[in-house]
Protein backbone atom coordinates (compact mmCIF):
# COMPACT_ATOMS: atom_id res chain seq x y z
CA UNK A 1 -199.62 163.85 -72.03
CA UNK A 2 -198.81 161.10 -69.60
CA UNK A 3 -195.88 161.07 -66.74
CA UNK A 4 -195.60 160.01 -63.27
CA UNK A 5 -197.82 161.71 -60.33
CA UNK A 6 -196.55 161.81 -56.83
CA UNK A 7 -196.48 158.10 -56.01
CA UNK A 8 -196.64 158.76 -52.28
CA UNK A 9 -199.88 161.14 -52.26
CA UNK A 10 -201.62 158.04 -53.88
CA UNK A 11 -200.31 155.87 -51.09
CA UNK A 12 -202.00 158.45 -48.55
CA UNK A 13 -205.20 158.57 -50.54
CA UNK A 14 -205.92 154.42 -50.62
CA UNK A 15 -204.83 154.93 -47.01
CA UNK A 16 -206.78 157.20 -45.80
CA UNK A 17 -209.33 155.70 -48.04
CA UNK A 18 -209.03 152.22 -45.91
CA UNK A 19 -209.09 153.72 -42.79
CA UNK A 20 -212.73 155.30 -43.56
CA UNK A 21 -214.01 152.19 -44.22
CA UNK A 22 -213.07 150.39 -40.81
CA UNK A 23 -213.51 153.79 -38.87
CA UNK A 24 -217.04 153.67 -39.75
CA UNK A 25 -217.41 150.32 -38.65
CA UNK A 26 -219.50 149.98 -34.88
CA UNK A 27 -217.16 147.08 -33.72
CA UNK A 28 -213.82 145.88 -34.89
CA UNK A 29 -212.52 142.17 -34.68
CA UNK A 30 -208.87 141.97 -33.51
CA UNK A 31 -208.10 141.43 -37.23
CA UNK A 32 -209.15 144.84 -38.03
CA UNK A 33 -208.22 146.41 -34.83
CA UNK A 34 -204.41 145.00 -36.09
CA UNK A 35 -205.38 146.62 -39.34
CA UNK A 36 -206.29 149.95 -38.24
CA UNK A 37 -203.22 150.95 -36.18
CA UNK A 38 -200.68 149.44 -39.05
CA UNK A 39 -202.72 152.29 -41.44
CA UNK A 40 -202.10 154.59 -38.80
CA UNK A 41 -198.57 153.99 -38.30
CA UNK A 42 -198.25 153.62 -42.28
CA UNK A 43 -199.97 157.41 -42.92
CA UNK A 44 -197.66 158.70 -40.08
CA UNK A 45 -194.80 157.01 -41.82
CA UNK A 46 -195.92 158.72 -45.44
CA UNK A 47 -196.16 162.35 -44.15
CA UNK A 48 -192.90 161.85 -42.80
CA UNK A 49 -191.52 161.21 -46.40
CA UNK A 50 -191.28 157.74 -46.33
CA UNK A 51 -191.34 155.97 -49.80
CA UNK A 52 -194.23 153.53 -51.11
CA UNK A 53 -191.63 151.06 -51.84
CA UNK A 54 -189.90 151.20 -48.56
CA UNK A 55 -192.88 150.62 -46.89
CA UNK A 56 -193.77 147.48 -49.12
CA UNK A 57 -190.00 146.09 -48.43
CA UNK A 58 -190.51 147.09 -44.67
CA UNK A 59 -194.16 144.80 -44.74
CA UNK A 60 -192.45 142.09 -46.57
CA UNK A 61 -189.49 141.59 -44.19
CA UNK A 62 -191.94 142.07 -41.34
CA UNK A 63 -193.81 139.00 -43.12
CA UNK A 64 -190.95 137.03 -43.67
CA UNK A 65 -189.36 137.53 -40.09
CA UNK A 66 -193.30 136.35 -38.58
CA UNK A 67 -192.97 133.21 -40.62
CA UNK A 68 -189.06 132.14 -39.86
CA UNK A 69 -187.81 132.70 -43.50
CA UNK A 70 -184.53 133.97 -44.08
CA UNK A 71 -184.75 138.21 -45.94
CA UNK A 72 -185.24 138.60 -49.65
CA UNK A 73 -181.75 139.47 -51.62
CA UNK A 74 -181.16 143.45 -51.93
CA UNK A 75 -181.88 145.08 -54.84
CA UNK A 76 -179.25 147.23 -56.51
CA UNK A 77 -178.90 150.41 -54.98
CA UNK A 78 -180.04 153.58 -56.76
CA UNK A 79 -181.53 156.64 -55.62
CA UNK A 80 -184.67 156.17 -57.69
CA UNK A 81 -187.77 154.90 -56.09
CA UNK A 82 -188.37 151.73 -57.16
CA UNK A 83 -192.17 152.63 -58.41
CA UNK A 84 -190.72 155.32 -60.45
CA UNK A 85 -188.01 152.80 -61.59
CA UNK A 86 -191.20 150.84 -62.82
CA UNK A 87 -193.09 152.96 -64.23
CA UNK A 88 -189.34 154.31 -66.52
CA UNK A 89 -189.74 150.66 -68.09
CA UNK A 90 -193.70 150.54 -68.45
CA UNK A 91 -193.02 154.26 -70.52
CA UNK A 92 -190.39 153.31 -72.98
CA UNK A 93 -192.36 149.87 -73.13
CA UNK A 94 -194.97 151.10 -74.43
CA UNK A 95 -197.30 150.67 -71.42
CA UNK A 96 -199.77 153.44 -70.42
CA UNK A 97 -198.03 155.28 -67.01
CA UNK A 98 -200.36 157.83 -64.70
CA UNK A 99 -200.90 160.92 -65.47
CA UNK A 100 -199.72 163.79 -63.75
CA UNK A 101 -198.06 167.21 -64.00
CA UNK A 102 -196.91 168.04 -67.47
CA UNK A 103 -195.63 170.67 -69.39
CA UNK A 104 -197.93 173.36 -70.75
CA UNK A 105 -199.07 173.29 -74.33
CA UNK A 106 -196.95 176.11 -75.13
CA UNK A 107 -193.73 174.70 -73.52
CA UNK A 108 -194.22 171.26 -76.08
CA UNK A 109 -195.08 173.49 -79.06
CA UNK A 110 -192.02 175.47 -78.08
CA UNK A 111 -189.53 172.55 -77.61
CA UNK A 112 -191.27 170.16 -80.35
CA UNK A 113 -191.08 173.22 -83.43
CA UNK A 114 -189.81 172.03 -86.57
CA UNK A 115 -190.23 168.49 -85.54
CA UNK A 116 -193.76 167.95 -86.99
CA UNK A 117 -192.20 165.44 -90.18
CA UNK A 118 -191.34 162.97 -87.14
CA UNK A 119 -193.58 160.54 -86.16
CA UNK A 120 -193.42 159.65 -81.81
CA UNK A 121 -195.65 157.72 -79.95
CA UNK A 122 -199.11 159.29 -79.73
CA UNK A 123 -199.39 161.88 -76.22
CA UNK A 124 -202.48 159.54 -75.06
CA UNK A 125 -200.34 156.20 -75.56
CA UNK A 126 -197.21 157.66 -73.32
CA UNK A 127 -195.24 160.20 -75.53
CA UNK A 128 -193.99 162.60 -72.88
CA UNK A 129 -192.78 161.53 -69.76
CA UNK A 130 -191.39 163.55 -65.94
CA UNK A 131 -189.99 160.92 -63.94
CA UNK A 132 -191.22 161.87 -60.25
CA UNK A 133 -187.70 164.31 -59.39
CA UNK A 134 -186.38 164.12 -62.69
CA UNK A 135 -185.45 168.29 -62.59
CA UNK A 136 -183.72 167.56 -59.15
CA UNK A 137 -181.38 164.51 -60.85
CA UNK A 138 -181.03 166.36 -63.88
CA UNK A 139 -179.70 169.52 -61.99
CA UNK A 140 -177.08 168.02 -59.86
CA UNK A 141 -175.66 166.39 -63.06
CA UNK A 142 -175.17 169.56 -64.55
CA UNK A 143 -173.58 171.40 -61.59
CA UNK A 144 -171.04 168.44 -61.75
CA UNK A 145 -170.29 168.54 -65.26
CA UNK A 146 -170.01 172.51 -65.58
CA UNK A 147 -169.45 174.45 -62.78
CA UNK A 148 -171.57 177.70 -64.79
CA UNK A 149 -174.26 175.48 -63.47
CA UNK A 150 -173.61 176.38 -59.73
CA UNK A 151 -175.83 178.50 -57.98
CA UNK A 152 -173.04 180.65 -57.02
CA UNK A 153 -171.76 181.21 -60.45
CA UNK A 154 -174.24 183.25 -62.09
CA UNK A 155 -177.87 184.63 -61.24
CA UNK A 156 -179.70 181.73 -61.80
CA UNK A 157 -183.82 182.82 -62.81
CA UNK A 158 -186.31 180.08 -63.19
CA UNK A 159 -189.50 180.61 -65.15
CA UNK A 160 -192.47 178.95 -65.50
CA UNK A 161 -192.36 179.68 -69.26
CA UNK A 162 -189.86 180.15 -72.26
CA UNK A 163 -191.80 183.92 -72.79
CA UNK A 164 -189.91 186.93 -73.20
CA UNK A 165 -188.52 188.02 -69.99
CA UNK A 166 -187.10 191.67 -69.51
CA UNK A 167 -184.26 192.45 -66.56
CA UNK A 168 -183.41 195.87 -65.81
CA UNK A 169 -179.68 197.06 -66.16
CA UNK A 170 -178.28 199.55 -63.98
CA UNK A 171 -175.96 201.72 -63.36
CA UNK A 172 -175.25 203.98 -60.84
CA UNK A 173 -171.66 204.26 -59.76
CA UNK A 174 -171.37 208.00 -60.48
CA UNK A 175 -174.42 209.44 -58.11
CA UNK A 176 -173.93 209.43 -54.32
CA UNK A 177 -176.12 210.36 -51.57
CA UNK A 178 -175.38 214.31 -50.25
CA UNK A 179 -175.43 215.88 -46.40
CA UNK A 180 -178.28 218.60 -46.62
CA UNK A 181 -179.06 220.97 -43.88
CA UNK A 182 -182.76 221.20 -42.15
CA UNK A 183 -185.50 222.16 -45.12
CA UNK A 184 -182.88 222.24 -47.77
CA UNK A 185 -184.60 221.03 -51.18
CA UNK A 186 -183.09 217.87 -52.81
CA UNK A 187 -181.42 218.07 -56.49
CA UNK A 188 -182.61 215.46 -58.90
CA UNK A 189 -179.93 212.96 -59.98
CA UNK A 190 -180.64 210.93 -62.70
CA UNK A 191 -179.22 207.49 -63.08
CA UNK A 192 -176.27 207.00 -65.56
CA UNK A 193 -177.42 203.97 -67.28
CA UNK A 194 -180.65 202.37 -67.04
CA UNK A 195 -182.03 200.08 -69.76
CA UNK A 196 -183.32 196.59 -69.94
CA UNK A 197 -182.19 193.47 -71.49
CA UNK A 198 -184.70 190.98 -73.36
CA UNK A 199 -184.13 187.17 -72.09
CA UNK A 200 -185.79 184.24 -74.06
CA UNK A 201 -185.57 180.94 -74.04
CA UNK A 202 -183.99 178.82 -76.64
CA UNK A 203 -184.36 175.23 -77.26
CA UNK A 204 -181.40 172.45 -76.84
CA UNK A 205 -182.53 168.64 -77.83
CA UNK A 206 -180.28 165.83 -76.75
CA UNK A 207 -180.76 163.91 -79.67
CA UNK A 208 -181.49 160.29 -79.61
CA UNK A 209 -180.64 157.82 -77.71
CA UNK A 210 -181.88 154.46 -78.72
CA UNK A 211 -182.50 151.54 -76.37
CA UNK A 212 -183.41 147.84 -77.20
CA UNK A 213 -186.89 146.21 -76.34
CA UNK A 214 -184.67 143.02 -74.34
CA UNK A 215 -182.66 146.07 -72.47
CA UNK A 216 -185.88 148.04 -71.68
CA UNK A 217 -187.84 144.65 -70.46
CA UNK A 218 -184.92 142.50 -68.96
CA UNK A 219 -181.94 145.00 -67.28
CA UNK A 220 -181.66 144.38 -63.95
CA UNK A 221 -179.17 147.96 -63.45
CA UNK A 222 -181.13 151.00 -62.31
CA UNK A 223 -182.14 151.93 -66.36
CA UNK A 224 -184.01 155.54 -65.43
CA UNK A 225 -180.94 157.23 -63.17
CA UNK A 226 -178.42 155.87 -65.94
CA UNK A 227 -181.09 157.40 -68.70
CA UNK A 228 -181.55 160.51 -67.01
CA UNK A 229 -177.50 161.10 -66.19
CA UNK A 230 -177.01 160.59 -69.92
CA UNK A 231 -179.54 163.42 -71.32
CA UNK A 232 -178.45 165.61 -68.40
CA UNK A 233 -174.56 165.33 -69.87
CA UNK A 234 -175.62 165.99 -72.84
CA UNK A 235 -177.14 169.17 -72.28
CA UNK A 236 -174.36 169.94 -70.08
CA UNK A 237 -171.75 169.99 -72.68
CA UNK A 238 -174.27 171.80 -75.21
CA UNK A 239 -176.08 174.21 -72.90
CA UNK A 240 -173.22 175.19 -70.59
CA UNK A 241 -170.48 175.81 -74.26
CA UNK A 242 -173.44 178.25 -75.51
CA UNK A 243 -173.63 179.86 -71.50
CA UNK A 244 -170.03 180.71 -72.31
CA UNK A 245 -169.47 181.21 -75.85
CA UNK A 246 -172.72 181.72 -77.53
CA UNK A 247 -173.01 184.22 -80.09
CA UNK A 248 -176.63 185.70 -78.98
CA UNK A 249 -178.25 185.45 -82.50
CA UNK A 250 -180.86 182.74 -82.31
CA UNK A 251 -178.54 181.49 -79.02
CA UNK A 252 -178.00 182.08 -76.02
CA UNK A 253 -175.65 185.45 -75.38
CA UNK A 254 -172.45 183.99 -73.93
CA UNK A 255 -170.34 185.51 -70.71
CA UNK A 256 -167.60 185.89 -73.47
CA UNK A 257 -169.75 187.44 -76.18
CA UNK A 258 -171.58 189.89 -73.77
CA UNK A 259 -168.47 191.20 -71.88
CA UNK A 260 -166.55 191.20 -75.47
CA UNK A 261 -169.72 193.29 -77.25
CA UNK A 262 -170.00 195.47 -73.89
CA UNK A 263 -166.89 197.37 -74.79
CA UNK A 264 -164.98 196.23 -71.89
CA UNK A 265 -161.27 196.34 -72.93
CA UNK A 266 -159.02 193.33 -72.08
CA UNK A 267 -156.55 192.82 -70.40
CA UNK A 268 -153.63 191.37 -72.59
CA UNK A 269 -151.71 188.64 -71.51
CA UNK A 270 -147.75 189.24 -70.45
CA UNK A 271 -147.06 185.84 -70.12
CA UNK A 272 -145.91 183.92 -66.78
CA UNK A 273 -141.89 184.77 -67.56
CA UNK A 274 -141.83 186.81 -63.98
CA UNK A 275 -143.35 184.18 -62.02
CA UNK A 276 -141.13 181.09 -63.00
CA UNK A 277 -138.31 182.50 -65.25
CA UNK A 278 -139.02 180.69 -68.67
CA UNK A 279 -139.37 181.44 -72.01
CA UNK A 280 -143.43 181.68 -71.84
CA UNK A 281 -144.93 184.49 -73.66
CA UNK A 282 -148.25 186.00 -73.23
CA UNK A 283 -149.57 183.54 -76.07
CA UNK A 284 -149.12 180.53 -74.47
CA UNK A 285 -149.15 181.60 -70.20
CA UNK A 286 -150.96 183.86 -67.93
CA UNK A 287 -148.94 185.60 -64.74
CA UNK A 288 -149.41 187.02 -61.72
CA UNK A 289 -149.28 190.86 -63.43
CA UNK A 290 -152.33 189.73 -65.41
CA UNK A 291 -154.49 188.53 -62.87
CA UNK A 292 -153.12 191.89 -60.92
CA UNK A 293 -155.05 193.76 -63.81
CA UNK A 294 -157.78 191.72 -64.40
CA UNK A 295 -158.75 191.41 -60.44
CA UNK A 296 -158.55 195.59 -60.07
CA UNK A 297 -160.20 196.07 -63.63
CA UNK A 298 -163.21 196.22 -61.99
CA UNK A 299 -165.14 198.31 -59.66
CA UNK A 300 -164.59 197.39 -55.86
CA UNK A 301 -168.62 197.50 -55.19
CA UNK A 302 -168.27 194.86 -58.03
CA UNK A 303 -165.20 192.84 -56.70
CA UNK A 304 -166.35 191.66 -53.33
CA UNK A 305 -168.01 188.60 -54.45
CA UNK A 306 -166.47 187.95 -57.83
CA UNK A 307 -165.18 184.89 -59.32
CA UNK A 308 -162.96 183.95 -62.25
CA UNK A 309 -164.27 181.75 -65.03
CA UNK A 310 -162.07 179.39 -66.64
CA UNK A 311 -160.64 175.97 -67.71
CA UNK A 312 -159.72 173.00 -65.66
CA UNK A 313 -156.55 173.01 -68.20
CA UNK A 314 -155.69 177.14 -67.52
CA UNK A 315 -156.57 176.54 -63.83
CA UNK A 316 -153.96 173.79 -64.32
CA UNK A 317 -151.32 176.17 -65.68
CA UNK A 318 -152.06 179.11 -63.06
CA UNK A 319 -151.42 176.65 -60.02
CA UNK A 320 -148.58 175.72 -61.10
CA UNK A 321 -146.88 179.20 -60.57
CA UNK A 322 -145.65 180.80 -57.23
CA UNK A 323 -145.99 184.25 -56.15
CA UNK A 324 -142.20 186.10 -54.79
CA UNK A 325 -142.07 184.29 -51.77
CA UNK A 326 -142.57 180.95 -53.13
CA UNK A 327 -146.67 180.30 -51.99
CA UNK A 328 -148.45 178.83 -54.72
CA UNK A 329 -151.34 181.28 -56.47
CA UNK A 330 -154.10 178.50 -56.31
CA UNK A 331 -155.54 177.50 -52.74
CA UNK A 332 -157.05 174.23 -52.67
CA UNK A 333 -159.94 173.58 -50.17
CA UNK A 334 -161.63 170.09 -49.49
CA UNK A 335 -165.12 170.27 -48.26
CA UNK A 336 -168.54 168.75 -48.72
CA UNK A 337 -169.94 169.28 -52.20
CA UNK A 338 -174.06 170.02 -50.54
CA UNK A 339 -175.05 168.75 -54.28
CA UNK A 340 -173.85 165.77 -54.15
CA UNK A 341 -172.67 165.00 -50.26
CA UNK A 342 -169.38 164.18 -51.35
CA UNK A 343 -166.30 165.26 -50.64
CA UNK A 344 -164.28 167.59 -53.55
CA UNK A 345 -161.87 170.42 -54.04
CA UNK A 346 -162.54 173.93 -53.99
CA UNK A 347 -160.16 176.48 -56.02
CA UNK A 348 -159.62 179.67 -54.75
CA UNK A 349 -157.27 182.52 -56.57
CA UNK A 350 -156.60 185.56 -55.19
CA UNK A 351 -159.24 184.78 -52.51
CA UNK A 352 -161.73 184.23 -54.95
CA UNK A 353 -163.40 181.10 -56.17
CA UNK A 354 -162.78 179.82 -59.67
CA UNK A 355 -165.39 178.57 -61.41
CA UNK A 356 -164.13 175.41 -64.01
CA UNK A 357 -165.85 175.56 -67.10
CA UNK A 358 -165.05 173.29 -69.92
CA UNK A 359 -166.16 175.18 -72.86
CA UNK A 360 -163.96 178.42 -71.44
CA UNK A 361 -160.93 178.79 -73.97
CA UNK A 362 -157.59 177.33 -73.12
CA UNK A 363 -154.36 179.14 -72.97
CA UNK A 364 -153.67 179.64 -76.69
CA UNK A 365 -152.81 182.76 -79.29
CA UNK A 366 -155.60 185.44 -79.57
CA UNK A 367 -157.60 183.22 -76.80
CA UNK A 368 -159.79 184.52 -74.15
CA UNK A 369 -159.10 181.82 -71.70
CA UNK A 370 -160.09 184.07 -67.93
CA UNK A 371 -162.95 186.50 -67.15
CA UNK A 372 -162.86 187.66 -63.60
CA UNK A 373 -166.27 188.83 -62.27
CA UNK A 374 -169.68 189.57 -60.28
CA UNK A 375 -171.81 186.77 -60.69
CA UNK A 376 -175.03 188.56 -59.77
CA UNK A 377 -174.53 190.61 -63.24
CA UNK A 378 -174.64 187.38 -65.08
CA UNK A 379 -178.07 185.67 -65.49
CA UNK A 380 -178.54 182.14 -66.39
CA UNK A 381 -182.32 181.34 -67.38
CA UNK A 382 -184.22 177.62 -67.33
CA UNK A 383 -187.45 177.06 -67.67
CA UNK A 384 -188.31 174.00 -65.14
CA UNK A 385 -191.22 172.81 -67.18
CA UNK A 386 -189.35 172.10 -70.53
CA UNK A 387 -187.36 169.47 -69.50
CA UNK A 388 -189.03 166.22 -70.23
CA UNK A 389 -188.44 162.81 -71.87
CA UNK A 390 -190.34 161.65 -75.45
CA UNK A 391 -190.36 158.33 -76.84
CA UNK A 392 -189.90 157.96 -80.35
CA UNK A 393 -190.72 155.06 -82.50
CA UNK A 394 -189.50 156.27 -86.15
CA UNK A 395 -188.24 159.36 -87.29
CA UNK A 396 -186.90 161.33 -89.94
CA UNK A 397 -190.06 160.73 -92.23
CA UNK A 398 -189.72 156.66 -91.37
CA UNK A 399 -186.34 157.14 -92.92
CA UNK A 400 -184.86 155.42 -88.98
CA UNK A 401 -187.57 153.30 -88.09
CA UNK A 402 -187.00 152.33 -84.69
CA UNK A 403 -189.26 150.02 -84.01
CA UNK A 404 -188.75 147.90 -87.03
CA UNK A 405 -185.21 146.91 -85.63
CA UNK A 406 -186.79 146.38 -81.63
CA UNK A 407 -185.64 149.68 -80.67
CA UNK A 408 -187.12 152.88 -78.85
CA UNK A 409 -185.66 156.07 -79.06
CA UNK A 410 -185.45 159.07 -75.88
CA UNK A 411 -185.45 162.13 -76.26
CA UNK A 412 -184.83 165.27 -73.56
CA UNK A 413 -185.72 169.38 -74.27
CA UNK A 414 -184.00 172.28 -72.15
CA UNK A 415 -184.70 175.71 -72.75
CA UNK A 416 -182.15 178.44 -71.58
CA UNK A 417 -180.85 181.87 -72.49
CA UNK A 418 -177.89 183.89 -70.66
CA UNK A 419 -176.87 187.65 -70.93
CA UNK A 420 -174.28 189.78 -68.86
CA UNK A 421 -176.03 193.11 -67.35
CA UNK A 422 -173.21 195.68 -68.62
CA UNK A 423 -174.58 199.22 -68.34
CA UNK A 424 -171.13 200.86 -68.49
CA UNK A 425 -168.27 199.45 -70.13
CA UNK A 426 -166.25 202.08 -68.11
CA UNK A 427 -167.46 200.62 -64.80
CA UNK A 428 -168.05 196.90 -65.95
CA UNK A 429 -168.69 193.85 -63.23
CA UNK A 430 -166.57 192.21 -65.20
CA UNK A 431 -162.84 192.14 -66.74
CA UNK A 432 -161.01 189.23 -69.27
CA UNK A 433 -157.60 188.40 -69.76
CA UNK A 434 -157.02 187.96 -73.78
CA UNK A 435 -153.61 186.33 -74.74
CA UNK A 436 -151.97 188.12 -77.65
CA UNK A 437 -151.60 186.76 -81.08
């Protein structure tokens, strides 16, 4: 397989490489003298974390400067190198790009299954392809499209493989610790509930996305960040509705699904009437008796640090009410977003944070549109190594032949599986709010 290495260890080698050379000279000319402390401030500058390229621009403006010429024009801003930004055009060009760290065998037979009828560029040639950071990129996009992507919105495993991974469920609510006198023998107390709960790691494609030879060879936007943005909102919207909403049968076991099959009994909706005095119903409006319910359904080891899951649209609804003395139910907080360094909103209710999830349910007859709950008991798994680009030049048994009309196609895998750790319905980490038919 073929991908990027780290561009900025190879710097250090031919570096340090040079700097052998003229250290094991006897005498050096004032040429090399020159030479040997610009390597030495160049290495310095590398394990520091400057970039090859910066240093290159940094040479070439210290070249121009030296010889009176006015600086070069900027390039385009982008937060991709530009060496990696090269070598994104040399891979869907067709050009051979260094090799480097990979995905396993197993990962590619695991992502790739079922695909053997289409025909891709050959592994050798350039066929899979890790941009240098492309996990990093790819993970901020999906914490921006989906907040069930945050860190602090589930229990987030990675793995280096997709292979069966087993998590313990516990629980323990009922047994307590007992005062005992000097030499006093200790009872056994078993635990309630203890069992374990199978993760895998299913497989979500992107699809294709097809780009032109003259696009590839002649863009002059930042093509990798725009390519990489693009696969990562695609598995947002696919990965994150199946985090919420998948069924658990050859897919991922959704927050819903799990709390739903737990036996955990909902909470059904009233309606907002006794907030704002209208005609709303419990079909179409959630109010402050339901959260009441939902926020106390569960277990007060379980509360402190819960959140509620739900739509931008039923987050949009709930702030719109006002408690008895006329304070609004939603707080609204702007801070710094650490992803991203920008500013945003955060949404607390009830002095919890909400969590906005797009695939969640809106407000709607027989809908399930609010869960209120622990993250920790909620486990979101990813498997690092899966998600990777391929090139493809025809597929579908030559029935879309790519290349035929100057096109390449892209490709991205992401393996993931989710489960909620419910031991006891009884004493569940988590409640719903269902709105009645």
């Amino acid at each position: 397989m073929i991908t990027v290495s780290n561009a900025a260890f190879e710097e250090m080698t031919k570096t340090i490489e040079e700097l052998e050379v003229l250290t094991g000279k006897a005498n050096l000319n004032a040429q090399e003298t020159r030479r040997h402390s610009f390597l030495l401030a160049k290495l310095s500058a590398l394990k520091a974390g400057a970039s090859p390229s910066q240093l290159r621009e940094h040479e070439r403006e210290t070249l121009l400067k030296q010889a009176g010429l006015s600086r070069m024009p900027e390039q385009p801003r982008t937060r991709m190198a530009e060496d990696i930004q090269q070598e994104y055009r040399d891979f869907l060009s067709g050009k051979s790009v260094r090799t480097g760290r990979v995905p396993s065998d197993q990962e590619v037979r695991a992502n790739e299954a079922g695909t053997q009828a289409l025909s891709y560029t050959e592994k050798t040639v350039g066929g899979a392809f890790v941009p240098t950071g492309f996990w990093d990129r790819f993970s901020a996009v999906l914490k921006q499209a989906d907040d069930v992507f945050q860190p602090w919105a589930s229990n987030y495993l990675e793995t280096e493989t997709g292979s069966t991974c087993p998590l313990p469920i516990v629980d323990d609510t009922s047994n307590s610790s007992s005062l005992v006198s000097e030499t006093t023998q200790s009872t056994e107390a078993d635990v309630a509930n203890f069992a374990q709960q199978q993760l895998n790691a299913w497989t979500f494609r992107s699809g294709y996305v097809a780009l032109s030879l003259e696009l590839i060879q002649d863009s002059a936007f930042p093509l990798g960040p725009v390519i990489d943005s693009l696969m990562a909102q695609r598995h947002a919207r696919g990965v994150g509705a199946k985090l919420i909403g998948g069924t658990g049968i050859d897919q991922p076991t959704g927050l819903l699904t799990a709390v739903a099959a737990s036996g955990v009994s909902p909470v059904i909706a009233n309606g907002s009437s006794s907030n704002d005095g209208s005609a709303n119903t419990g079909s179409n409006s959630i109010g402050t008796q339901d959260l009441n319910k939902a926020f106390f359904g569960i277990n007060a080891m379980y509360r402190r640090g819960a959140i509620w899951y739900m739509s931008d649209s039923t987050l949009s609804s709930i702030a719109g009410l006002l408690d008895k003395v006329g304070h609004p139910l939603v707080n609204i907080v702007t801070g710094v977003d650490f992803v991203t360094d920008a500013v945003k909103d955060f949404y607390f209710l009830m002095g919890h944070r909400v969590a906005i999830c797009p695939s969640m349910p809106s407000l709607g007859s027989a809908t399930s549109p609010i869960v209120f709950g622990n993250p920790q008991y909620f486990v979101f798994r990813s498997v690092p190594s899966s998600a990777y680009l391929r090139m493809f030049k025809e597929a579908g048994n030559g029935t879309i032949e790519f290349i035929l009309k100057g096109l390449v196609a892209v490709e991205s895998f992401f393996r993931a599986d989710s489960n909620a750790l419910i031991a006891n319905s009884q004493q569940s980490p988590f409640s719903w709010i269902q709105c009645h038919s």
